[in-house]
N, C-alpha and C. Protein backbone atom coordinates (compact mmCIF):
# COMPACT_ATOMS: atom_id res chain seq x y z
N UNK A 1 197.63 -4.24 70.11
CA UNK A 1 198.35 -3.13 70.73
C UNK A 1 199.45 -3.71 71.63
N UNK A 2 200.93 -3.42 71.76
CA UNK A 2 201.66 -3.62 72.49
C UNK A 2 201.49 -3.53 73.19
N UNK A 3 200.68 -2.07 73.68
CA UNK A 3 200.80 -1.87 75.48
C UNK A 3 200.07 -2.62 76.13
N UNK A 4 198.89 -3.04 75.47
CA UNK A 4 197.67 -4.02 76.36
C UNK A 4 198.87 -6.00 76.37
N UNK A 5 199.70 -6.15 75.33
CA UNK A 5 199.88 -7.02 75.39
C UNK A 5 201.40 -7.53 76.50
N UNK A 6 202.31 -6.17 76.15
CA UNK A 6 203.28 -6.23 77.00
C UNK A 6 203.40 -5.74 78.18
N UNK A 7 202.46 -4.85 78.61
CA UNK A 7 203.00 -3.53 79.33
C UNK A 7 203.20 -4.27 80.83
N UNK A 8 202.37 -5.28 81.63
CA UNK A 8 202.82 -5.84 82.80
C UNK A 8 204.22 -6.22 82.29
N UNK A 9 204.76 -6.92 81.35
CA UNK A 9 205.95 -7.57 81.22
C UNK A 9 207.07 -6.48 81.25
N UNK A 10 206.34 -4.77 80.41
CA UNK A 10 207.62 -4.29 80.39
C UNK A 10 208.33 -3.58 82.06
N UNK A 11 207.48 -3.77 82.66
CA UNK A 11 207.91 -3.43 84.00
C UNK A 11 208.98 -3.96 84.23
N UNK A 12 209.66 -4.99 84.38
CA UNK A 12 210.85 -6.34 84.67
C UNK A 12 211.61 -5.76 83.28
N UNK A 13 211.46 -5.60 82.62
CA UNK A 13 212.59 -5.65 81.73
C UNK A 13 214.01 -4.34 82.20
N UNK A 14 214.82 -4.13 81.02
CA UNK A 14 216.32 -3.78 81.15
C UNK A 14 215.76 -2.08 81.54
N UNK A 15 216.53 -1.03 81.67
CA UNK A 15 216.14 0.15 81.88
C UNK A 15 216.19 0.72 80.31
N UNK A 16 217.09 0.20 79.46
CA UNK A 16 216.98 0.40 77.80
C UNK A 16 215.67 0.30 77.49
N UNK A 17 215.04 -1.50 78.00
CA UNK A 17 213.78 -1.30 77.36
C UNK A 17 212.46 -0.37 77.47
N UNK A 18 212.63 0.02 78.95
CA UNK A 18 211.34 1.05 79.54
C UNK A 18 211.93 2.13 78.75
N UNK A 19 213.23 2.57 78.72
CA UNK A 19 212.84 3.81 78.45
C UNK A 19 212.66 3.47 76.73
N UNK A 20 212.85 3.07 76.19
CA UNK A 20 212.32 2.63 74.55
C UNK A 20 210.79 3.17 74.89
N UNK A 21 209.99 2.36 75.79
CA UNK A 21 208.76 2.32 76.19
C UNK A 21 208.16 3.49 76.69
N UNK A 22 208.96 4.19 77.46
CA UNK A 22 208.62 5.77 77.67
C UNK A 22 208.23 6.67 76.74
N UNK A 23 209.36 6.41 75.92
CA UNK A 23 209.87 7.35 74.94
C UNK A 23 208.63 6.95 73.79
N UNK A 24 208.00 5.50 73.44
CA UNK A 24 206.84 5.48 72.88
C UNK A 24 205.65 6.16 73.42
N UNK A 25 205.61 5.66 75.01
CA UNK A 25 204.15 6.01 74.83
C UNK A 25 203.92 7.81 75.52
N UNK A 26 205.23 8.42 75.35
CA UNK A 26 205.23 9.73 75.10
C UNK A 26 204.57 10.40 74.64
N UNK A 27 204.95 9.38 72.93
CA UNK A 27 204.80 10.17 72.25
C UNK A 27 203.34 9.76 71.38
N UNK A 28 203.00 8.67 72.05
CA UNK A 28 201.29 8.25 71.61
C UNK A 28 200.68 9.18 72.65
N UNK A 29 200.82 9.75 73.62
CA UNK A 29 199.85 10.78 74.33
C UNK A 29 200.13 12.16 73.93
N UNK A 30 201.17 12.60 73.35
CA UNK A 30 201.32 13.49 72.99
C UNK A 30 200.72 13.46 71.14
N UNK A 31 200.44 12.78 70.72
CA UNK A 31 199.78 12.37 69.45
C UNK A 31 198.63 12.50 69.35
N UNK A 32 197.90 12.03 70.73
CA UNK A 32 196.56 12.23 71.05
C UNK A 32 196.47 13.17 71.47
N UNK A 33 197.04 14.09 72.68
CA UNK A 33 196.62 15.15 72.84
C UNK A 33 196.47 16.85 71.77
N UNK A 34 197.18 16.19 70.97
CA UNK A 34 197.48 17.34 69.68
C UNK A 34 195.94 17.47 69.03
N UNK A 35 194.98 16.41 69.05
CA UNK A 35 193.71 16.02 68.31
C UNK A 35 192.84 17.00 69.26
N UNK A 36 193.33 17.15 70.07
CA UNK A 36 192.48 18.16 71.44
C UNK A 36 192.15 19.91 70.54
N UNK A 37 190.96 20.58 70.73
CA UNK A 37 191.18 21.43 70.49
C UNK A 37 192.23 22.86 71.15
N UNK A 38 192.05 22.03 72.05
CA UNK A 38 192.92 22.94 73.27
C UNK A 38 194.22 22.58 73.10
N UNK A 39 194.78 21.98 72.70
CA UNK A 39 196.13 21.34 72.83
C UNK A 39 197.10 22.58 72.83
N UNK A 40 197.95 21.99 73.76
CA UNK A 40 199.01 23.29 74.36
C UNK A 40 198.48 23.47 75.89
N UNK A 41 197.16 22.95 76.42
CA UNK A 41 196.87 23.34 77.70
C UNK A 41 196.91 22.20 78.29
N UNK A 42 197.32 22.50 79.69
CA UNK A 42 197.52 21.00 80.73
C UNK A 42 196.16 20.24 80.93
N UNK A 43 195.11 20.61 80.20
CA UNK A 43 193.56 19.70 80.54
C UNK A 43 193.94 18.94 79.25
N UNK A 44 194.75 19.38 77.54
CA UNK A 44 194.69 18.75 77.08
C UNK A 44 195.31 17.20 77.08
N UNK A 45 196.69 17.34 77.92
CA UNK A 45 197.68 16.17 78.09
C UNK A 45 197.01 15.23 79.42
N UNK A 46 196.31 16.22 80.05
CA UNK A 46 195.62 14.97 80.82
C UNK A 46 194.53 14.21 80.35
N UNK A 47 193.73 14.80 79.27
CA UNK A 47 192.48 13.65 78.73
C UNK A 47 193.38 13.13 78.09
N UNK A 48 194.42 13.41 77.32
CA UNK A 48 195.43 12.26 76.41
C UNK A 48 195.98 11.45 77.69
N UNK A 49 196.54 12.09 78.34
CA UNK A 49 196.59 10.41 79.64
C UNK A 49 195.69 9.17 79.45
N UNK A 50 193.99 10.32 80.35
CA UNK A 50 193.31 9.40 80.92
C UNK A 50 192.94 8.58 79.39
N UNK A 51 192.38 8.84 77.91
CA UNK A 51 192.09 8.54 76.79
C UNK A 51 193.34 7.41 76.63
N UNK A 52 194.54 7.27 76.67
CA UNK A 52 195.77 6.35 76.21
C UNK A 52 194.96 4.98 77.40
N UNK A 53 195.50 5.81 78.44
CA UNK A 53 194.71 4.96 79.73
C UNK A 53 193.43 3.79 79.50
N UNK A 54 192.44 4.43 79.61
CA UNK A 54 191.25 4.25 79.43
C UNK A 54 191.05 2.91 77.59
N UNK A 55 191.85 3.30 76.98
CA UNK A 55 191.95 2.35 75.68
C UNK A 55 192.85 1.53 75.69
N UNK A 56 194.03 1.25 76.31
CA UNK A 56 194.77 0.24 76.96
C UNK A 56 194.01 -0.74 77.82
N UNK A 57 193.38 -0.47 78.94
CA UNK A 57 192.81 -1.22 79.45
C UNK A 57 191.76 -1.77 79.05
N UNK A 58 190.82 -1.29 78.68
CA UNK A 58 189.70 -1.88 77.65
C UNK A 58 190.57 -2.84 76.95
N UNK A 59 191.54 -2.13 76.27
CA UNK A 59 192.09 -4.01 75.09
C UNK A 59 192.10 -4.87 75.91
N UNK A 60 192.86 -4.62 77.11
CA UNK A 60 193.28 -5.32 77.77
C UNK A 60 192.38 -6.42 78.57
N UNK A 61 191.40 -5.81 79.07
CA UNK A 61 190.45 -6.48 79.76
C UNK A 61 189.48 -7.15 78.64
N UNK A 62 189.44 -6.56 77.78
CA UNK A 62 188.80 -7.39 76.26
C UNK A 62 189.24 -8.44 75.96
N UNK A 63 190.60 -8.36 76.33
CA UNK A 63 191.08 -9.98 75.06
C UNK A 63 191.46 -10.54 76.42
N UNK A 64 191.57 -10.69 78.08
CA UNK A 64 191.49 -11.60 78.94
C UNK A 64 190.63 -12.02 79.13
N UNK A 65 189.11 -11.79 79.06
CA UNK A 65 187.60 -12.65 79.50
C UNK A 65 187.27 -13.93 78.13
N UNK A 66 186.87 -14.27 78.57
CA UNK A 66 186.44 -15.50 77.87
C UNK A 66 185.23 -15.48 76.92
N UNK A 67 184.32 -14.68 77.12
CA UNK A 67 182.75 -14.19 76.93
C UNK A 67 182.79 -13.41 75.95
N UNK A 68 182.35 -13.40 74.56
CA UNK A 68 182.63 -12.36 73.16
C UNK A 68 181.82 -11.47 73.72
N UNK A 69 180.48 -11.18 74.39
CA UNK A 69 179.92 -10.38 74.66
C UNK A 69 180.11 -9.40 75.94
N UNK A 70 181.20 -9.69 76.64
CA UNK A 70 181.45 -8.79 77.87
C UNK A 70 182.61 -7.95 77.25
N UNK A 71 183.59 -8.66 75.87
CA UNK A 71 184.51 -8.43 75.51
C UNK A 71 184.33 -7.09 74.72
N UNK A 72 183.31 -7.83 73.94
CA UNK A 72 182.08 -6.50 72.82
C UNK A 72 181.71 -5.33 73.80
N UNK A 73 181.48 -5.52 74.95
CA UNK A 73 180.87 -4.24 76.02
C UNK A 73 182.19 -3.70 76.54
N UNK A 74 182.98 -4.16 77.02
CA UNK A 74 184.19 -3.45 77.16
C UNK A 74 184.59 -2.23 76.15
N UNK A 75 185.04 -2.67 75.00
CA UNK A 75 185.45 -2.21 74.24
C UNK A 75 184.46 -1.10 73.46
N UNK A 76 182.88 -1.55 73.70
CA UNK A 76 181.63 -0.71 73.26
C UNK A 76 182.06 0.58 74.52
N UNK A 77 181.66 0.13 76.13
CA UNK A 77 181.50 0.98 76.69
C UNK A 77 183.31 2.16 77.08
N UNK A 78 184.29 1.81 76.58
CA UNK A 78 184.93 2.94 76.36
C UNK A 78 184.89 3.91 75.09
N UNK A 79 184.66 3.13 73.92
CA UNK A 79 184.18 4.53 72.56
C UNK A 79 183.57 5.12 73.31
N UNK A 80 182.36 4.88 73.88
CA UNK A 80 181.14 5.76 74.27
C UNK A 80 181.61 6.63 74.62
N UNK A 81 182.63 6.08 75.70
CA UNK A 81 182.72 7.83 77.02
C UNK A 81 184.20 8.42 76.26
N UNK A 82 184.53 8.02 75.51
CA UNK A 82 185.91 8.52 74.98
C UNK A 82 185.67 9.07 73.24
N UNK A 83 184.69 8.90 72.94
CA UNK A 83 184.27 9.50 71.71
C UNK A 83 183.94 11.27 72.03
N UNK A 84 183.76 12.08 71.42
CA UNK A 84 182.66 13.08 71.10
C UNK A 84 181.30 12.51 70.84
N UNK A 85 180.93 13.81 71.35
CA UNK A 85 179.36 13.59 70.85
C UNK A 85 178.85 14.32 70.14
């Protein structure tokens, strides 16, 4: 995923590049929030926040530890709470 790999870097970059970057991950929360049954309501664009959120960082914190098995729980313990049940 770009965002887990660039996204500290895209901070510093040109104002072209953020907004390139805006304008993506717009439209990946608005992608996700459409999957909402509710979609069209402001609870839906905020679980597409916290959900974009919440799976960015997991990559993120996944592929910095060293340990396959904290890496495996990372990435286990966000499906969990970000799945349906």
């Amino acid at each position: 995923c770009p965002l887990a790999a660039l996204g500290s870097e895209t901070a510093r970059q040109s104002p072209e590049v953020r907004r390139a970057s805006t304008r993506h991950i717009k439209a990946m929360v608005d992608l996700v929030a459409r999957q909402s049954p509710d979609w069209g309501q402001p609870e839906a664009h905020e679980r597409a926040l916290l959900t974009m959120s919440a799976m960015v960082g997991a990559l993120l914190l996944a592929r910095a530890v060293d340990e396959p098995a904290l890496s495996k729980s990372l990435c286990d313990a966000a499906l969990k709470y970000l799945t349906p049940a």
